[in-house]
Protein backbone atom coordinates (compact mmCIF):
# COMPACT_ATOMS: atom_id res chain seq x y z
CA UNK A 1 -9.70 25.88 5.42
CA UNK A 2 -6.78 23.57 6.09
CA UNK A 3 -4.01 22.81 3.70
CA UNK A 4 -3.34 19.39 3.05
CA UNK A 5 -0.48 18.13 0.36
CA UNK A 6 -1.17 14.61 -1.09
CA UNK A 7 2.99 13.71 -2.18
CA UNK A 8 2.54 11.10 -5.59
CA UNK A 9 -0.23 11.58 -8.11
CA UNK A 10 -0.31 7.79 -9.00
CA UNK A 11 -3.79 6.34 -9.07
CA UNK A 12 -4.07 5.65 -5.07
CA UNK A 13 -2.71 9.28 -4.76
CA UNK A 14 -4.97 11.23 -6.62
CA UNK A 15 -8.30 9.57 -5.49
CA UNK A 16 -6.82 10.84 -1.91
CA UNK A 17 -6.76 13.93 -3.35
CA UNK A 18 -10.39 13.58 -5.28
CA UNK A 19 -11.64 12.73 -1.34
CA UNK A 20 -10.04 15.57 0.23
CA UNK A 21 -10.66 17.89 -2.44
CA UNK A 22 -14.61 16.74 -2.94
CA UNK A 23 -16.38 18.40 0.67
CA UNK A 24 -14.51 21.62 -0.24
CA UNK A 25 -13.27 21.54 3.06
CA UNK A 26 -9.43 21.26 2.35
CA UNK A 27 -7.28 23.27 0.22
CA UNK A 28 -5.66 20.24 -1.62
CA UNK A 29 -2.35 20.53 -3.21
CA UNK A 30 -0.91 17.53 -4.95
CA UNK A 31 2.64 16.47 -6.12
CA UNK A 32 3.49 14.74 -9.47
CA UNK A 33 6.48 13.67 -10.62
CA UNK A 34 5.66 14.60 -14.33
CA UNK A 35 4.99 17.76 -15.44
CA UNK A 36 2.20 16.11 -17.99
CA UNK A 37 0.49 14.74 -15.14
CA UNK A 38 0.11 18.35 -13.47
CA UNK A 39 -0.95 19.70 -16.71
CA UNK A 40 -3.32 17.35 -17.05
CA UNK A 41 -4.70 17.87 -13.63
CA UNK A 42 -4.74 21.85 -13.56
CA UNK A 43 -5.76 22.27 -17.64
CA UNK A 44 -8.08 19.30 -17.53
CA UNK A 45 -9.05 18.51 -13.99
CA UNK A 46 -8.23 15.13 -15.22
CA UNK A 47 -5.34 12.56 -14.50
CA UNK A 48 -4.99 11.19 -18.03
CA UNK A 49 -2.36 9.37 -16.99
CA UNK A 50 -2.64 6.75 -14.23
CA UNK A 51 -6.39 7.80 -13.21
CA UNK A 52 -8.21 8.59 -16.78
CA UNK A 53 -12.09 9.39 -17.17
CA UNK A 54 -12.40 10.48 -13.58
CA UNK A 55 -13.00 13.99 -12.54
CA UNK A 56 -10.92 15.77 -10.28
CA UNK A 57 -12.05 18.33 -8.21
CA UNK A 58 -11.29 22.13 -10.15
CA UNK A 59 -9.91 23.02 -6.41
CA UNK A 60 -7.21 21.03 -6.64
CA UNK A 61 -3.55 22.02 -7.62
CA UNK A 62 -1.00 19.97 -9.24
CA UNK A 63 2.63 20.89 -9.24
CA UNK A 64 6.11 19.14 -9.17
CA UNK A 65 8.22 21.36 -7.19
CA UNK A 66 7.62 20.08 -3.51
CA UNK A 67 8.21 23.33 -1.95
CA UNK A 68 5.12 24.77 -3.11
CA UNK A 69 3.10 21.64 -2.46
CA UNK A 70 4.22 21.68 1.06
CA UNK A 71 4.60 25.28 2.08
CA UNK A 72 1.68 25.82 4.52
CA UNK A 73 0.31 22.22 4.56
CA UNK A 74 -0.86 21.07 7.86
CA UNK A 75 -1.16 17.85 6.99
CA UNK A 76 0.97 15.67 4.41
CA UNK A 77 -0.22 12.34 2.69
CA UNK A 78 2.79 10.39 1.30
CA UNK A 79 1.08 7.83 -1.34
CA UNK A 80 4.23 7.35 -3.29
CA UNK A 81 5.94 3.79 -4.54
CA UNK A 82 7.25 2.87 -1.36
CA UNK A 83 11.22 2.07 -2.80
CA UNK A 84 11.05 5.94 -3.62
CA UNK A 85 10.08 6.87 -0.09
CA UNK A 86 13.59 7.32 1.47
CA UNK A 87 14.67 9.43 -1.05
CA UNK A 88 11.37 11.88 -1.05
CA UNK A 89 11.43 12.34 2.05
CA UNK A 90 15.29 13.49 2.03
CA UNK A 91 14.09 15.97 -0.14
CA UNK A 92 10.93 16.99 1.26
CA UNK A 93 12.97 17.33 5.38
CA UNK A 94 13.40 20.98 4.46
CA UNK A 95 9.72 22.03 4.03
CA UNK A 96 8.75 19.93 7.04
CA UNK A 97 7.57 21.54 10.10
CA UNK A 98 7.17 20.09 14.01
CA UNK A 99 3.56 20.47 13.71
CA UNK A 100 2.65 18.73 10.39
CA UNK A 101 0.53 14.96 10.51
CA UNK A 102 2.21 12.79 8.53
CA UNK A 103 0.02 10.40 6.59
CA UNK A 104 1.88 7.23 4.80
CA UNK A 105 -0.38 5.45 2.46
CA UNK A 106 1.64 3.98 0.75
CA UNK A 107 1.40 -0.24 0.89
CA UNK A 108 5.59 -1.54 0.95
CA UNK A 109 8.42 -2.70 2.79
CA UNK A 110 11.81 -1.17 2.67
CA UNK A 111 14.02 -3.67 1.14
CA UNK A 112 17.38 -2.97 2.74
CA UNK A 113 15.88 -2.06 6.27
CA UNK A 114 13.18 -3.84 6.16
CA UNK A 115 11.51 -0.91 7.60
CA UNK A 116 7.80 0.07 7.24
CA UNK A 117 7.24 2.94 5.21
CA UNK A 118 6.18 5.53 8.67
CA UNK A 119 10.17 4.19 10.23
CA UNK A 120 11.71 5.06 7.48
CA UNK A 121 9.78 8.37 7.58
CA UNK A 122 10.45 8.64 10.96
CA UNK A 123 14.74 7.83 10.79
CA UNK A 124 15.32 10.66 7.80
CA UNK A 125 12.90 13.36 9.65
CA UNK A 126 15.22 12.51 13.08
CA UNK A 127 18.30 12.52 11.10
CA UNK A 128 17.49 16.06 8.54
CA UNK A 129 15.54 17.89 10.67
CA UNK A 130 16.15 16.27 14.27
CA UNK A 131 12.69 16.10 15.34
CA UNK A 132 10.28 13.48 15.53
CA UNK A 133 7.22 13.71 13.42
CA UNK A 134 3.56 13.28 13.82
CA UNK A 135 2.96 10.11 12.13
CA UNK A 136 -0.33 7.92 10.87
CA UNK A 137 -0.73 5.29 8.15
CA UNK A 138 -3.87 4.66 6.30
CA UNK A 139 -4.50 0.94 4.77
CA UNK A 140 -7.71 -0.85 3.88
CA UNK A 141 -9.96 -2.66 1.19
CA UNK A 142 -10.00 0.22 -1.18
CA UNK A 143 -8.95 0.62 -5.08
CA UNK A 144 -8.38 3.67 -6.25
CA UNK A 145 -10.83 3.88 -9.03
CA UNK A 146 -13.24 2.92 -7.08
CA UNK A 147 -12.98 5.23 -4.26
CA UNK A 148 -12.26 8.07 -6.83
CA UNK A 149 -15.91 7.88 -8.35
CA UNK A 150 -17.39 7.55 -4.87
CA UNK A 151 -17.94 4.07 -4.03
CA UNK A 152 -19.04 3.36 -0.76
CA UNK A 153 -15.27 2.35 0.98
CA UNK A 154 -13.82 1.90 4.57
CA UNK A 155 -10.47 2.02 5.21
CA UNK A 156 -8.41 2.09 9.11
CA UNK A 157 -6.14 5.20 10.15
CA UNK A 158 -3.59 4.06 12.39
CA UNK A 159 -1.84 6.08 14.79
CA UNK A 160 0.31 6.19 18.18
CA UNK A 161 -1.20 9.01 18.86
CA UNK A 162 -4.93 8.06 19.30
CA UNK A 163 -5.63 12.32 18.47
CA UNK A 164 -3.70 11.97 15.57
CA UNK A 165 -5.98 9.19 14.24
CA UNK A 166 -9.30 11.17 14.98
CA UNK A 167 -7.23 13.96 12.85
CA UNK A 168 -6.92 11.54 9.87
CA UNK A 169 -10.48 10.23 10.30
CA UNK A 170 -11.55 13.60 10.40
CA UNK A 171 -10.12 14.95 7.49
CA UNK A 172 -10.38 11.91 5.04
CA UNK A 173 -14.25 10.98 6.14
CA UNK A 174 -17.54 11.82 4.17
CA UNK A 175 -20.57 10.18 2.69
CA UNK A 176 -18.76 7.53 0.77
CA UNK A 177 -15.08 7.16 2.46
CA UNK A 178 -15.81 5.70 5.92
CA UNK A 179 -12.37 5.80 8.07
CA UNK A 180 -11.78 3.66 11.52
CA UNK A 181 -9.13 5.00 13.56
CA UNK A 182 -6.59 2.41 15.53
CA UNK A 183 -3.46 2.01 17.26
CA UNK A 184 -1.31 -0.59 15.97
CA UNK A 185 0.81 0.88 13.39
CA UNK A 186 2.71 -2.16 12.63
CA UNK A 187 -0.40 -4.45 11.64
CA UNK A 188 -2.23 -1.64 9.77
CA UNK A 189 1.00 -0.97 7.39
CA UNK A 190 2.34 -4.48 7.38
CA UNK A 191 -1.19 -5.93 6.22
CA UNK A 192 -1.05 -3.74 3.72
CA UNK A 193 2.47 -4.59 2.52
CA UNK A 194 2.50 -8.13 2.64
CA UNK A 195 -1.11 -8.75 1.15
CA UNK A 196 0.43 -8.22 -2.14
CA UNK A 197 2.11 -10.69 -1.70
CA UNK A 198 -0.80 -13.53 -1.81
CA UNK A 199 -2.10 -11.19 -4.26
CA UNK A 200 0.17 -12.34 -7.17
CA UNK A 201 0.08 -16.06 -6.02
CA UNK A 202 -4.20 -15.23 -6.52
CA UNK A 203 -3.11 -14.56 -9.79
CA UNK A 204 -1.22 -17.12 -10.34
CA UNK A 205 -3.88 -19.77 -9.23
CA UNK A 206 -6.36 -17.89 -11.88
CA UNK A 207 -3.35 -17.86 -14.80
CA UNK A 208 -3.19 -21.27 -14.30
CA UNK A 209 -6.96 -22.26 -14.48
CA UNK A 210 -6.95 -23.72 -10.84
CA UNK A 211 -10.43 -22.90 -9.18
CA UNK A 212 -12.83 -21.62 -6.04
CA UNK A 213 -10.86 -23.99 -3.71
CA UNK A 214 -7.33 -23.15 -4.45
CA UNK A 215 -7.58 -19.33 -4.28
CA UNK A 216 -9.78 -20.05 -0.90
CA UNK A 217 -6.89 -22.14 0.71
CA UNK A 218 -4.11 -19.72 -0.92
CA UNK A 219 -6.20 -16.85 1.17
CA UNK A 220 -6.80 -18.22 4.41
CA UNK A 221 -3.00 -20.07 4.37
CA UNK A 222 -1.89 -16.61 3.27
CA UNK A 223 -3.29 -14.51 6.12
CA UNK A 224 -1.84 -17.26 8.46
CA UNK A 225 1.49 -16.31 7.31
CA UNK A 226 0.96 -12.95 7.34
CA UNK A 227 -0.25 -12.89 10.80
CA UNK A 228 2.36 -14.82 12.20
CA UNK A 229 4.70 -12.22 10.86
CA UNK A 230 2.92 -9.31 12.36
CA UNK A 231 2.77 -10.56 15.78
CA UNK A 232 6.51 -10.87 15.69
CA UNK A 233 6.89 -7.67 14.57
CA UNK A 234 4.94 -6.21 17.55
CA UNK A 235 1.57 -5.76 16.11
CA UNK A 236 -1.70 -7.54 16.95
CA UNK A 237 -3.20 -10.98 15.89
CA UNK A 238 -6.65 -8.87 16.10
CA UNK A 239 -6.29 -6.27 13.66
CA UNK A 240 -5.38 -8.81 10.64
CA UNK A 241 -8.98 -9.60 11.53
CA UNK A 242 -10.06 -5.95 10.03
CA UNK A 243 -10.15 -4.30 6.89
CA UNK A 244 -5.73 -3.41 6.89
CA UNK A 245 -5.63 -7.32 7.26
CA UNK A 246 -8.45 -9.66 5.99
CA UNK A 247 -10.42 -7.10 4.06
CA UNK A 248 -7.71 -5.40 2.37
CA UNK A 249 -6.53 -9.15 1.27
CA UNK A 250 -9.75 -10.73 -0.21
CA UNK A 251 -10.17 -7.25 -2.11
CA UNK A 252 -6.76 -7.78 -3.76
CA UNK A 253 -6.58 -11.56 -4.35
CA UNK A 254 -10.12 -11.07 -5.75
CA UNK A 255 -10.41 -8.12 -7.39
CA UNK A 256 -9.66 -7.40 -11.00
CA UNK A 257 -8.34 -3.92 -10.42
CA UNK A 258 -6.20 -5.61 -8.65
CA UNK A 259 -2.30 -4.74 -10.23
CA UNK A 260 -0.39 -7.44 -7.94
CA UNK A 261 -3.40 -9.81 -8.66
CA UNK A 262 -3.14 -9.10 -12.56
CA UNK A 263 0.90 -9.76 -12.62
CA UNK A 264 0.08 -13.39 -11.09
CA UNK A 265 -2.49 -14.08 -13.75
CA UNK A 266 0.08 -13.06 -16.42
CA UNK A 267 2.86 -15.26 -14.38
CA UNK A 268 0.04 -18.28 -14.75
CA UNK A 269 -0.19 -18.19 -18.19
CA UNK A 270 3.73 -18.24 -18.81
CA UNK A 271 4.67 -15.17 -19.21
CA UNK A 272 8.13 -13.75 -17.71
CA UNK A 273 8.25 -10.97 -15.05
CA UNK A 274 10.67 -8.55 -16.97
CA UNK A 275 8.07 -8.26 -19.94
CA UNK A 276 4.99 -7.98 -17.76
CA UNK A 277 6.29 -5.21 -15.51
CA UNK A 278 7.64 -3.28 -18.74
CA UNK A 279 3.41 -3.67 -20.25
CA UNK A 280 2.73 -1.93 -16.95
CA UNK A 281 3.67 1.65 -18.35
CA UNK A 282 4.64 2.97 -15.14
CA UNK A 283 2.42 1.04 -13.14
CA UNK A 284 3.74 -0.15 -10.04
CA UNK A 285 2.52 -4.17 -8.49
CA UNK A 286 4.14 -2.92 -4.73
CA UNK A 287 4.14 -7.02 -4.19
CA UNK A 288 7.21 -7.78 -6.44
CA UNK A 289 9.94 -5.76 -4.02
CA UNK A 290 7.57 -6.81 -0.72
CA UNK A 291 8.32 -10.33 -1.24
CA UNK A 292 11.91 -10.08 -1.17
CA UNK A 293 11.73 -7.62 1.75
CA UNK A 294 8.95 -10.36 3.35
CA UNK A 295 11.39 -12.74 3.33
CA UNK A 296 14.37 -11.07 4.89
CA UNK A 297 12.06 -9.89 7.80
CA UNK A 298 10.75 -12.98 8.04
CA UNK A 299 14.20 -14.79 8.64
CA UNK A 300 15.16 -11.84 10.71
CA UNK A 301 12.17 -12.52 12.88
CA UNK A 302 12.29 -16.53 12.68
CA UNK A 303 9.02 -16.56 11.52
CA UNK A 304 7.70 -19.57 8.37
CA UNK A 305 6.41 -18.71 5.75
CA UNK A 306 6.36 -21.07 3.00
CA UNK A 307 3.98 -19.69 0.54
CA UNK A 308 6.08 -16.02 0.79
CA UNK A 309 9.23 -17.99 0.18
CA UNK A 310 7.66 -20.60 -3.19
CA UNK A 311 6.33 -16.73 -4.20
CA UNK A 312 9.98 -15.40 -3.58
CA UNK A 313 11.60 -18.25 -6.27
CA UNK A 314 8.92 -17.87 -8.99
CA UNK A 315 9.68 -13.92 -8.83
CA UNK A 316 13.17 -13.74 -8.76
CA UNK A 317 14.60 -17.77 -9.26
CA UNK A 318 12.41 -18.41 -12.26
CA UNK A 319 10.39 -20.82 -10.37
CA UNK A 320 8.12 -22.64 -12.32
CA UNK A 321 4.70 -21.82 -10.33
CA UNK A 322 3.51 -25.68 -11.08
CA UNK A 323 6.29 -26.55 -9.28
CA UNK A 324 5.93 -24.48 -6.74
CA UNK A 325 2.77 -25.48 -5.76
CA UNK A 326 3.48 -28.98 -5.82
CA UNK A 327 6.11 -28.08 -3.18
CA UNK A 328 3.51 -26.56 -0.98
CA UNK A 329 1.25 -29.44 -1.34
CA UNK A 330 3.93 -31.63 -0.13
CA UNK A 331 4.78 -29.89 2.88
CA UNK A 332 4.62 -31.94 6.09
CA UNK A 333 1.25 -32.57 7.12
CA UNK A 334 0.29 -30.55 10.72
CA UNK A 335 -2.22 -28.86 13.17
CA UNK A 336 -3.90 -25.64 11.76
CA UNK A 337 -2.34 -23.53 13.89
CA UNK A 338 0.86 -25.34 14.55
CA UNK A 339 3.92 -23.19 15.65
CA UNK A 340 1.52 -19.93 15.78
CA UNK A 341 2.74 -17.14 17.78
């Protein structure tokens, strides 16, 4: 039985673990920040917190010193908020080994770098422990709720290392979590950042009563810009086709367990950013750093994207999102695909 530690007990995080932990195949050890969260999850087999009324596996062992999480593990899942990434990992470097997969799930942009989340994983390993690691990153149509009480769910593993994706696919797959491996690293995590994105501007067309039509052009527009953006970043047109691109977008801008998705609606109907992300409890809408991030890669890149910019000023500007859209409406008319790399 391999050891596997799942690092951030957040909703996503702990139906990784529930998967894992479910076939009995794994010895599953998984990281909280809180120390009610991991008494929660050994006492009650229960994460009252962020995942409530789901069971979690008896098997499974919460604690929140990472040392004992990640002594032994042979394979590490990193599904924590992706600004906190940098500064896990600098603590993690001294329990990390050569021969340990890393796994980022985790859905975000570095803000300062604009780094994906397996670079920056990549630059503090390097610079603490002066190796480089085994990395994969996992993205897809999947909420956490849903995958937790075994939905049927397929998700992409994405890996340089083609035997490093079968590993992933191996050890996440069974009867109800379906896993596709791949090799383009930057589309599978950048999808998965920059969805969020269109997610809260979906929101925002369903705050402000707008119908069918709007959220329809807002999705197809929005994968445009995403796409454009991944290309120039080295990834491939053809995997924002698949479920890290298309799929994991119409599940967010569509879904009501959608948390990006349910700050737009709350945006649409007026309300200001500060007082929805403080109702979130702890809850964290990855999309609200992203877009600032978006943008700077985007300018670094030379790459348009209108709707990421509009969703920039109504986030941090105080843009009023009628306003915004009237701006986008306006544009210069064009081909399709004009300017498409």
């Amino acid at each position: 039985m391999s050891r596997v530690a799942v690092i951030g007990a957040g909703a996503w995080g702990t139906a990784l673990a529930i998967v894992l932990g479910r076939n009995g195949a794994h010895d599953v050890r998984l990281w909280a920040y809180e120390p009610e969260v991991c008494d929660s999850i050994n006492q009650r087999h229960v994460n009252a917190t962020y995942l409530d009324g789901l069971a979690i596996p008896a098997a499974i062992r919460a604690s929140n010193a990472l040392g004992d999480v990640l002594n032994g593990a042979g394979m590490v899942v990193s599904v924590m908020p992706s600004h906190h990434c940098r500064r896990l990992f600098r603590e993690m470097s001294p329990h990390l080994g050569p021969e340990m997969l890393i796994v980022s799930a985790s859905k975000g942009i570095e803000n300062e770098t604009h780094l994906r989340m397996s670079e920056v994983i990549a630059e503090v390993v390097r610079e603490r422990r002066g190796f480089r690691p085994r990395l994969a990153a996992i993205s897809g149509p999947s909420f956490a709720r849903e995958v937790a009480r075994g939905d049927p769910t397929a998700i992409t593993a994405a890996s340089l290392d083609q035997s490093d994706a079968a590993e992933v696919q191996q050890g996440l797959s069974d009867g109800a979590f379906r896993v596709y491996t791949h090799d383009d690293m930057a589309g599978v995590e950048l999808g998965g950042a920059l969805k969020n994105v269109v997610a809260i501007a979906a929101g925002i067309c369903d705050g402000l009563g707008l119908g069918f039509n709007s959220v329809a052009a807002l999705i197809t527009r929005g994968l445009t810009e995403i796409t454009r953006l991944v290309v120039a970043c080295g990834g491939r047109r053809d995997t924002m086709a698949g479920l890290a691109g298309l799929g994991d977008l119409v599940l967010t801008c569509t879904g009501s367990l959608s948390r990006n998705r349910s700050v737009g609606v709350e945006l649409g109907r007026g309300r200001k950013l500060p007082e929805i992300i403080a109702g979130m409890h702890g809850m964290v809408a990855e999309g609200v750093l992203t877009t600032h991030a978006a943008i700077g890669l985007a300018r670094a890149k030379g790459v348009s994207m209108p709707l990421t910019e509009q969703m920039y000023s109504i986030l941090h500007d105080g843009k009023e999102p009628r306003a915004a859209i009237r701006e986008l409406m306006a544009r210069p008319s064009t081909q399709e695909f004009a300017g498409f790399l």
